[in-house]
C-alpha atoms as a PDB file:
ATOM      1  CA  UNK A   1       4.851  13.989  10.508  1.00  0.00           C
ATOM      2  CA  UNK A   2       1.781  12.455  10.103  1.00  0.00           C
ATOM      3  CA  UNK A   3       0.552   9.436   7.167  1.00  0.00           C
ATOM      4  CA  UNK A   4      -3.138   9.410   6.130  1.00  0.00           C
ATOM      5  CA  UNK A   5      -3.558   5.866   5.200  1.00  0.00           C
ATOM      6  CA  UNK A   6      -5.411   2.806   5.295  1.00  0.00           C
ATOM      7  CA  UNK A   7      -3.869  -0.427   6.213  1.00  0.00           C
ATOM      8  CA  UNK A   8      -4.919  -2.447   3.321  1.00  0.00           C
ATOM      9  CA  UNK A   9      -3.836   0.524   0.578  1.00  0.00           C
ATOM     10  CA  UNK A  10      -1.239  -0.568  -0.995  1.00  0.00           C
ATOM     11  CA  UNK A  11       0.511   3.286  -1.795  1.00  0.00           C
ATOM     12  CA  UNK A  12       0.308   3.683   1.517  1.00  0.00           C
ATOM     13  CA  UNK A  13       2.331   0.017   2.360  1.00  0.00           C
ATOM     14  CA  UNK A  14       5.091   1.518  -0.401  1.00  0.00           C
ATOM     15  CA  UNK A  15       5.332   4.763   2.291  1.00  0.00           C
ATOM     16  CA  UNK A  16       5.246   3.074   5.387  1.00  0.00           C
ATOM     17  CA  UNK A  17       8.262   0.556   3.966  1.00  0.00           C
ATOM     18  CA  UNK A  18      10.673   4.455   2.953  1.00  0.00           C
ATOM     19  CA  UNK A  19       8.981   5.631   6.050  1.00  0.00           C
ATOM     20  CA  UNK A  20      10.228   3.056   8.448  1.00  0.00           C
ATOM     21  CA  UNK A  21      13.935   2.479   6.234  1.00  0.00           C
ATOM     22  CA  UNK A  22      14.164   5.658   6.217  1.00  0.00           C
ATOM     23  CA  UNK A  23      14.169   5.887  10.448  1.00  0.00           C
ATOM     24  CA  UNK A  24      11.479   8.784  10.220  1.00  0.00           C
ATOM     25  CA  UNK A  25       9.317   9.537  13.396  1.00  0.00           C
ATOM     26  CA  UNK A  26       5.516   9.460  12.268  1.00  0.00           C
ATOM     27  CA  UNK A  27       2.248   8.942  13.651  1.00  0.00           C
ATOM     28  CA  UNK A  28      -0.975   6.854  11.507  1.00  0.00           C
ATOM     29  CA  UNK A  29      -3.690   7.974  11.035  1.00  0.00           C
ATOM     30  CA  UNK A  30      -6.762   5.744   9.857  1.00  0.00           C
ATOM     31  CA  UNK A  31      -8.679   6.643   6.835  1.00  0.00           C
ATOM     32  CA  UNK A  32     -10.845   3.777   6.445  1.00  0.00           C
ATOM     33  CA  UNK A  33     -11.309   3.445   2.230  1.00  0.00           C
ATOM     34  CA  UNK A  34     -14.039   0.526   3.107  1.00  0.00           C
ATOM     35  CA  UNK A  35     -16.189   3.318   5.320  1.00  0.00           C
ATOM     36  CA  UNK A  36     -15.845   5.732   3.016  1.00  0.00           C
ATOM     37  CA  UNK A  37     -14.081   8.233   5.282  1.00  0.00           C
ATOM     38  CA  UNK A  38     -11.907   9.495   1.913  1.00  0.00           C
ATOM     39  CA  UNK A  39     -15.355  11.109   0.920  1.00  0.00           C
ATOM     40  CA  UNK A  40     -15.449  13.383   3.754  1.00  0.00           C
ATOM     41  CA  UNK A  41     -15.379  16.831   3.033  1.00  0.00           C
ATOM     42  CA  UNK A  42     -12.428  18.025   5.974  1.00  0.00           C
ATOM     43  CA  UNK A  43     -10.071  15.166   3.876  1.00  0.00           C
ATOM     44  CA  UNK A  44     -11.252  16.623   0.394  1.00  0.00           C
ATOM     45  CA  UNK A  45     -10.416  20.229   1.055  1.00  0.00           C
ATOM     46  CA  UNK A  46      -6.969  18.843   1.707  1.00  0.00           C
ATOM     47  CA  UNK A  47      -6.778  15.847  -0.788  1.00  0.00           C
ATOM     48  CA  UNK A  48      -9.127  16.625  -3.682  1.00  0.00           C
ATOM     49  CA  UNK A  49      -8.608  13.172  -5.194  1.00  0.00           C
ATOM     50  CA  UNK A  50      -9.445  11.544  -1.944  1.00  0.00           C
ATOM     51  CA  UNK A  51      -6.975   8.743  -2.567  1.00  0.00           C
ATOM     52  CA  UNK A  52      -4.438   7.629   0.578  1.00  0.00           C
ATOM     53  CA  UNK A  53      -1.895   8.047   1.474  1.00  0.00           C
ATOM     54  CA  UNK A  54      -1.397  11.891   2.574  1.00  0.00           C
ATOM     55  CA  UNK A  55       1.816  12.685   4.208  1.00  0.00           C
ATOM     56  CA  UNK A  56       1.466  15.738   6.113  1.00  0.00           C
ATOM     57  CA  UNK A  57       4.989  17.045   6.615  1.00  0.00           C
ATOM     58  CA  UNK A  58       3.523  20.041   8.997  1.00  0.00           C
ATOM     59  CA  UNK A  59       4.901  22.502   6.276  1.00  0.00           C
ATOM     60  CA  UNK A  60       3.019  20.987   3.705  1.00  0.00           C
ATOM     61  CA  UNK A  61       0.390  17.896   2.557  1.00  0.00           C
ATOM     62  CA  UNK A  62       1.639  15.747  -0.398  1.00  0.00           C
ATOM     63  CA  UNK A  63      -0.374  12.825  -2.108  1.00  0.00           C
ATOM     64  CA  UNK A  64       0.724  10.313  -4.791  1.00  0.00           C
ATOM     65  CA  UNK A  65       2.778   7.927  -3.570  1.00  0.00           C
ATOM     66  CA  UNK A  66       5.501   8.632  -6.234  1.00  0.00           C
ATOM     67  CA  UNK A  67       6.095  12.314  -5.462  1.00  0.00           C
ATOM     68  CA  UNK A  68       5.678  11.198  -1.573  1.00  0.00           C
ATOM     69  CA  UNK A  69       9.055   9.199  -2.203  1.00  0.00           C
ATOM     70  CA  UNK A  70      10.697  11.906  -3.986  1.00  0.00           C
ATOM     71  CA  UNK A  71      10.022  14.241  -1.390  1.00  0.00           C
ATOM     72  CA  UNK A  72      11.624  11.878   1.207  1.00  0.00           C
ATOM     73  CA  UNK A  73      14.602  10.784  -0.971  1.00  0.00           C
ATOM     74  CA  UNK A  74      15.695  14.668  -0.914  1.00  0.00           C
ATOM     75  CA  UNK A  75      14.756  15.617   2.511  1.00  0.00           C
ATOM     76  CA  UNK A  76      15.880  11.964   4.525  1.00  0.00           C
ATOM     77  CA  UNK A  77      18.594  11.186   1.972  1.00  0.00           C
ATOM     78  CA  UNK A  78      19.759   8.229   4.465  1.00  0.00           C
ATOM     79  CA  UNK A  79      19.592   5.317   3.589  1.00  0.00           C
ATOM     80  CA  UNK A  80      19.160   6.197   0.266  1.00  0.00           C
ATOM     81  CA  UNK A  81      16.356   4.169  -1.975  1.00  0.00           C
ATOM     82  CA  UNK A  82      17.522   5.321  -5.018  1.00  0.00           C
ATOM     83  CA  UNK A  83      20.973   4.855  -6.819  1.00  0.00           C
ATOM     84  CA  UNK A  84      23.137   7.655  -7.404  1.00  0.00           C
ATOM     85  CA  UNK A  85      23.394   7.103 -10.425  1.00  0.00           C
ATOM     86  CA  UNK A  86      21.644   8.329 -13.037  1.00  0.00           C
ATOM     87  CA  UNK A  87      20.619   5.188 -15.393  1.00  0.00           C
ATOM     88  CA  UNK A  88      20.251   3.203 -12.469  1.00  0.00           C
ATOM     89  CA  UNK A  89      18.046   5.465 -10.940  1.00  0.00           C
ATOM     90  CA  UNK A  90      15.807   5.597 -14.298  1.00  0.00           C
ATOM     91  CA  UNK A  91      15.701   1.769 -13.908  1.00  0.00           C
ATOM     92  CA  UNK A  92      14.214   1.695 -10.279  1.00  0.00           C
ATOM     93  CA  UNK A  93      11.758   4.019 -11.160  1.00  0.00           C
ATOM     94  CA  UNK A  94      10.865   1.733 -14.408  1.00  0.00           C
ATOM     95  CA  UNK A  95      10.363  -1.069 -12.201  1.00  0.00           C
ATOM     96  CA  UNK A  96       8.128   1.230  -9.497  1.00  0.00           C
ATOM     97  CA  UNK A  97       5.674   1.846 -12.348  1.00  0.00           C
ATOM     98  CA  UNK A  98       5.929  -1.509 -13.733  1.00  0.00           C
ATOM     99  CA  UNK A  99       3.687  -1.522 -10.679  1.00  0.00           C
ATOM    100  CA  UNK A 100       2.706   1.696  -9.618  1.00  0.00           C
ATOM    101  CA  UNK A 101       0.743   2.420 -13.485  1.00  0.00           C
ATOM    102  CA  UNK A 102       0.721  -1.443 -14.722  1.00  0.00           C
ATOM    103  CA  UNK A 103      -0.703  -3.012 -12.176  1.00  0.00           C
ATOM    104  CA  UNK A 104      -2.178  -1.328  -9.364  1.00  0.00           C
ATOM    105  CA  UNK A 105      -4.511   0.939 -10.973  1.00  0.00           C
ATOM    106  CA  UNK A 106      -6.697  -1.719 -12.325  1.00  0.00           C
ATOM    107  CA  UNK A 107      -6.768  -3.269  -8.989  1.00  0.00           C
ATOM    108  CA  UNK A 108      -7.084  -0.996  -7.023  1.00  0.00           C
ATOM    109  CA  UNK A 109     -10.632  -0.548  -4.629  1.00  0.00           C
ATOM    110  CA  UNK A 110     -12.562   2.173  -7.008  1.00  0.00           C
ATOM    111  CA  UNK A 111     -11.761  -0.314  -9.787  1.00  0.00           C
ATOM    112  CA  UNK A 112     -13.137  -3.024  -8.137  1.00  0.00           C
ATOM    113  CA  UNK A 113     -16.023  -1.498  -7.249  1.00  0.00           C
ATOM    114  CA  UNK A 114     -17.189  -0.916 -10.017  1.00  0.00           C
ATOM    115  CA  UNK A 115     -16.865  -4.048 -11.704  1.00  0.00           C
ATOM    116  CA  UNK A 116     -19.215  -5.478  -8.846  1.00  0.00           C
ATOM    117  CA  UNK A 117     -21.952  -2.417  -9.391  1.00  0.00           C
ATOM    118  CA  UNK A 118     -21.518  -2.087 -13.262  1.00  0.00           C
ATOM    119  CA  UNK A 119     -20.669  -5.375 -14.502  1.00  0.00           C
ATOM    120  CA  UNK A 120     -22.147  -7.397 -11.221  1.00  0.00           C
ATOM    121  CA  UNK A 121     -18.419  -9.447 -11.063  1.00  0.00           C
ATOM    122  CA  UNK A 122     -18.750 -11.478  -7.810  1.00  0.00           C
ATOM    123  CA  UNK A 123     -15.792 -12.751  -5.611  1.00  0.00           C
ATOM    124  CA  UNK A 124     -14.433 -15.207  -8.249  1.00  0.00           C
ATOM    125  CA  UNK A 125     -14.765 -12.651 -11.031  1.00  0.00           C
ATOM    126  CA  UNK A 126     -12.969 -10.372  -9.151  1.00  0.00           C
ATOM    127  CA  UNK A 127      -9.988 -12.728  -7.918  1.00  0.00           C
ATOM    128  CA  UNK A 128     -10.285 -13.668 -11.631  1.00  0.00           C
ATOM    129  CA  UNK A 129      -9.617 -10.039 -13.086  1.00  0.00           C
ATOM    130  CA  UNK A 130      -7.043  -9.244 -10.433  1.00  0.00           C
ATOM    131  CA  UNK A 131      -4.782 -11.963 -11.170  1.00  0.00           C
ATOM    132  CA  UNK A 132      -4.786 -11.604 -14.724  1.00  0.00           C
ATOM    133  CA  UNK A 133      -3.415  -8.109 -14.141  1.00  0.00           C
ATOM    134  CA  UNK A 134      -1.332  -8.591 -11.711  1.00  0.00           C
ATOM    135  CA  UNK A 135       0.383 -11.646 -13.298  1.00  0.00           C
ATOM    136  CA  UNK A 136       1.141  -9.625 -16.526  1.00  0.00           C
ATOM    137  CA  UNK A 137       2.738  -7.267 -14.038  1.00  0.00           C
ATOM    138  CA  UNK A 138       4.879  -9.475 -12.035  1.00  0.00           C
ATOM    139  CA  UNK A 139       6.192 -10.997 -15.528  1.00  0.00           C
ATOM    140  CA  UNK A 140       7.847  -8.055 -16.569  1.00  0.00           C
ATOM    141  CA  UNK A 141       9.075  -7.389 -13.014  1.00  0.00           C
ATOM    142  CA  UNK A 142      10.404 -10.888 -12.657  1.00  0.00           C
ATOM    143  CA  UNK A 143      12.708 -10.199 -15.911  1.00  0.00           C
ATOM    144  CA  UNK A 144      13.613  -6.824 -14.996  1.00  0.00           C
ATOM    145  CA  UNK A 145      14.736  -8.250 -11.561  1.00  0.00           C
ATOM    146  CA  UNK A 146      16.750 -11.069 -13.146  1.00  0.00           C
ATOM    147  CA  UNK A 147      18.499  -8.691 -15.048  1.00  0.00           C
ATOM    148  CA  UNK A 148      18.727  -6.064 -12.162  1.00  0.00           C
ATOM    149  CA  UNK A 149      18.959  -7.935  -8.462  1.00  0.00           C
ATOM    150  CA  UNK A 150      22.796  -8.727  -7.938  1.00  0.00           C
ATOM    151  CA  UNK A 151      22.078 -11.632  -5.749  1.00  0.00           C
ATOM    152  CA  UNK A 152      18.153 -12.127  -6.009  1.00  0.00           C
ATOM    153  CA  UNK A 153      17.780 -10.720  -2.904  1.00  0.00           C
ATOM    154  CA  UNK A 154      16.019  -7.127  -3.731  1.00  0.00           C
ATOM    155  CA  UNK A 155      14.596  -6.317  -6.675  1.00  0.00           C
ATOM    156  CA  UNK A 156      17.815  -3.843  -7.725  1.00  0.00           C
ATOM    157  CA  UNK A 157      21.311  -3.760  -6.805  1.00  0.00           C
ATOM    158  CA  UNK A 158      22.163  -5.162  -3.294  1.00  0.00           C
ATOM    159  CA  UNK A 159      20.016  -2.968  -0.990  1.00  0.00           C
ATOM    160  CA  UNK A 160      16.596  -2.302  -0.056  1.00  0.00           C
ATOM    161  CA  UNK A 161      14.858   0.246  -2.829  1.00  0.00           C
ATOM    162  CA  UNK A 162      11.819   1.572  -3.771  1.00  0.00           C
ATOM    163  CA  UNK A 163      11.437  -0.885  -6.514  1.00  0.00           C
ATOM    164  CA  UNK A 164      11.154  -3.028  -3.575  1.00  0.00           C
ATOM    165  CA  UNK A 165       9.005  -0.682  -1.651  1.00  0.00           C
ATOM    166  CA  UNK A 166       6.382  -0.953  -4.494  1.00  0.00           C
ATOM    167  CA  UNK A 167       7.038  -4.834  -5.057  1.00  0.00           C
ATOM    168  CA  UNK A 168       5.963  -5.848  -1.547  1.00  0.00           C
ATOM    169  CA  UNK A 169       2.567  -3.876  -1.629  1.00  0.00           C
ATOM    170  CA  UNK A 170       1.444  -5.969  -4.673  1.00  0.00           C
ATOM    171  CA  UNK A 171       3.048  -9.245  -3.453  1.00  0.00           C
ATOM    172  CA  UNK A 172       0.269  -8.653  -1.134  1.00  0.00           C
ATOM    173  CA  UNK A 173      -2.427  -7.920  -2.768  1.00  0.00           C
ATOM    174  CA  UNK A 174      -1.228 -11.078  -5.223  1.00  0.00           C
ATOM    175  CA  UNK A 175      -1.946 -13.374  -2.116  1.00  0.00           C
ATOM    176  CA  UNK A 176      -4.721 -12.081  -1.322  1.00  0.00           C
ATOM    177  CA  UNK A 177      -6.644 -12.357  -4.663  1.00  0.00           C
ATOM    178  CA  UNK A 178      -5.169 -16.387  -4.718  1.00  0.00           C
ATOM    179  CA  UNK A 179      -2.400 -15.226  -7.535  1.00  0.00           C
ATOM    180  CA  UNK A 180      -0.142 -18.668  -7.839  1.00  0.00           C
ATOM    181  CA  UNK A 181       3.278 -16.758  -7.825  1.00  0.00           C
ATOM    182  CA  UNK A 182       5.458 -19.985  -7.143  1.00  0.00           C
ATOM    183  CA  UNK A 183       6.444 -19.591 -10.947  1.00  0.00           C
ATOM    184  CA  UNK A 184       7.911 -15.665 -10.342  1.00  0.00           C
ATOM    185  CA  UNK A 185      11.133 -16.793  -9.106  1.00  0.00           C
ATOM    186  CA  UNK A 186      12.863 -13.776  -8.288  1.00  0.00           C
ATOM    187  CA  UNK A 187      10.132 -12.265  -6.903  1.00  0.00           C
ATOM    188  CA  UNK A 188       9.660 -15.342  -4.182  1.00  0.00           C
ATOM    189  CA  UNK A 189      13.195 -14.535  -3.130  1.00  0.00           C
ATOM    190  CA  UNK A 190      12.842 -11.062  -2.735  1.00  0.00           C
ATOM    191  CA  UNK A 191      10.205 -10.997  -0.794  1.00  0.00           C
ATOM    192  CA  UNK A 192      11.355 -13.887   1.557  1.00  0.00           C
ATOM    193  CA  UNK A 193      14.354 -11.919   2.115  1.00  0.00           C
ATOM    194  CA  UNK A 194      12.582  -8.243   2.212  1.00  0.00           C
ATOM    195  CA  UNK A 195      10.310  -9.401   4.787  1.00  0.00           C
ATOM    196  CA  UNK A 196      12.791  -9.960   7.350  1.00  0.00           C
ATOM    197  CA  UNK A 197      13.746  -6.623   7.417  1.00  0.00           C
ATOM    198  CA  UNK A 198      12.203  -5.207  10.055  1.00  0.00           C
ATOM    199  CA  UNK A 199      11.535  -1.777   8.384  1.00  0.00           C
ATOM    200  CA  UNK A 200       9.304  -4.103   6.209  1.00  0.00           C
ATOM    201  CA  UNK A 201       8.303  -6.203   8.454  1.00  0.00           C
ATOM    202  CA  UNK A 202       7.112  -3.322  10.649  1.00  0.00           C
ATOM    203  CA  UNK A 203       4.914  -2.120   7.202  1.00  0.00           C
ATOM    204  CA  UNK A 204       2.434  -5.217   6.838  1.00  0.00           C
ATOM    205  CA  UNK A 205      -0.706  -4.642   6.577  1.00  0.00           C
ATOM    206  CA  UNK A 206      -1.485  -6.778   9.379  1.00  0.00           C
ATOM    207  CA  UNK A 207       0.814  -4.934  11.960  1.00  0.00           C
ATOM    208  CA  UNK A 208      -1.511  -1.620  11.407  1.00  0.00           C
ATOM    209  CA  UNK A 209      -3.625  -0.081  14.097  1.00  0.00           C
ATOM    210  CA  UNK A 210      -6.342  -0.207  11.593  1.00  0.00           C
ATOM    211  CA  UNK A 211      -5.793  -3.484  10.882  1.00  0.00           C
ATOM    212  CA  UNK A 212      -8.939  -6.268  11.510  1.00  0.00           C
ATOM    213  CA  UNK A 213      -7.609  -8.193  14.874  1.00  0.00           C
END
């Protein structure tokens, strides 16, 4: 099994995190979003959106990180990442795209982009737009958590999930674009406790091969 990604994309942290919980063998493989390598033609013809990650199964090569975790849930059911149960598996997937269609997409690289070439946004304009986003994000997370976490230490329930798989990503990313997060509670002690897991741990962006040294 083999994961297109790039180490900084934060749908591909989310797979790397069920990857890695999930014990699966699979090998890395760089597509550098800041080189443009998603424009070239060979990873097109395959992913026609040109977006990482790509999980090639060897039967099959799925995109979207979303239907990537389905497709592992049902194949890898062990450890699961989803609840059995119904309602409570509609609530981790309302907190993945608390994230996953709240947040991320207006931060995402393309996004950014363009606000530099189109509306000539500079560093601080861009730090600026990103953590107005994300904030407005991570305030409905933080209440959903509250509500949700049994002991504030993941986001749902007592066990890793991939509410938490999409809440470390863009934890991240919040750092990195200066976000002040010290008032999001929950979220400080999920990810304190989430990244001493080593199947997290193992998943930071800074532990990639394509990683800056």
């Amino acid at each position: 099994m083999k994961l297109y990604g790039y180490y900084r994309s934060s749908a591909s942290y989310r797979i790397r995190i069920a990857l890695n919980a999930k014990r699966i063998e699979w090998d890395y493989v760089s597509i550098r979003l800041d080189k443009g390598q998603q424009h070239d033609p060979d990873y097109l013809a395959r992913n026609p959106m040109g977006f990482v990650p790509m999980l090639d199964t060897g039967d099959a090569q799925l995109v979207e990180s979303a239907a990537i975790a389905e497709h592992l849930e049902l194949i890898y059911p062990e450890p699961p990442l989803y609840p059995s149960d119904p309602i409570a598996r509609a609530q981790v997937r309302e907190m993945q795209h608390i994230i996953g269609s709240g947040v991320q997409p207006l931060t995402n690289l393309r996004v950014l982009q363009h606000l530099r070439a189109e509306f000539g946004q500079d560093d601080e304009g861009i730090d600026r737009w990103c953590q107005r986003w994300i904030a407005r994000g991570f305030e409905a997370f933080e209440a959903r958590a509250k509500e949700r976490s049994t002991d504030g230490l993941f986001s749902f329930g007592n066990s890793l999930s991939y509410a938490d798989a999409w809440l470390m990503p863009q934890y991240y990313n919040a750092q990195r674009f200066g976000l002040d997060t010290s008032r999001f509670t929950t979220i400080e002690s999920i990810v304190s406790h989430c990244s001493g897991i080593d199947a997290v741990a193992a998943a930071h962006p800074s532990r990639q091969p394509d990683a800056p040294p």
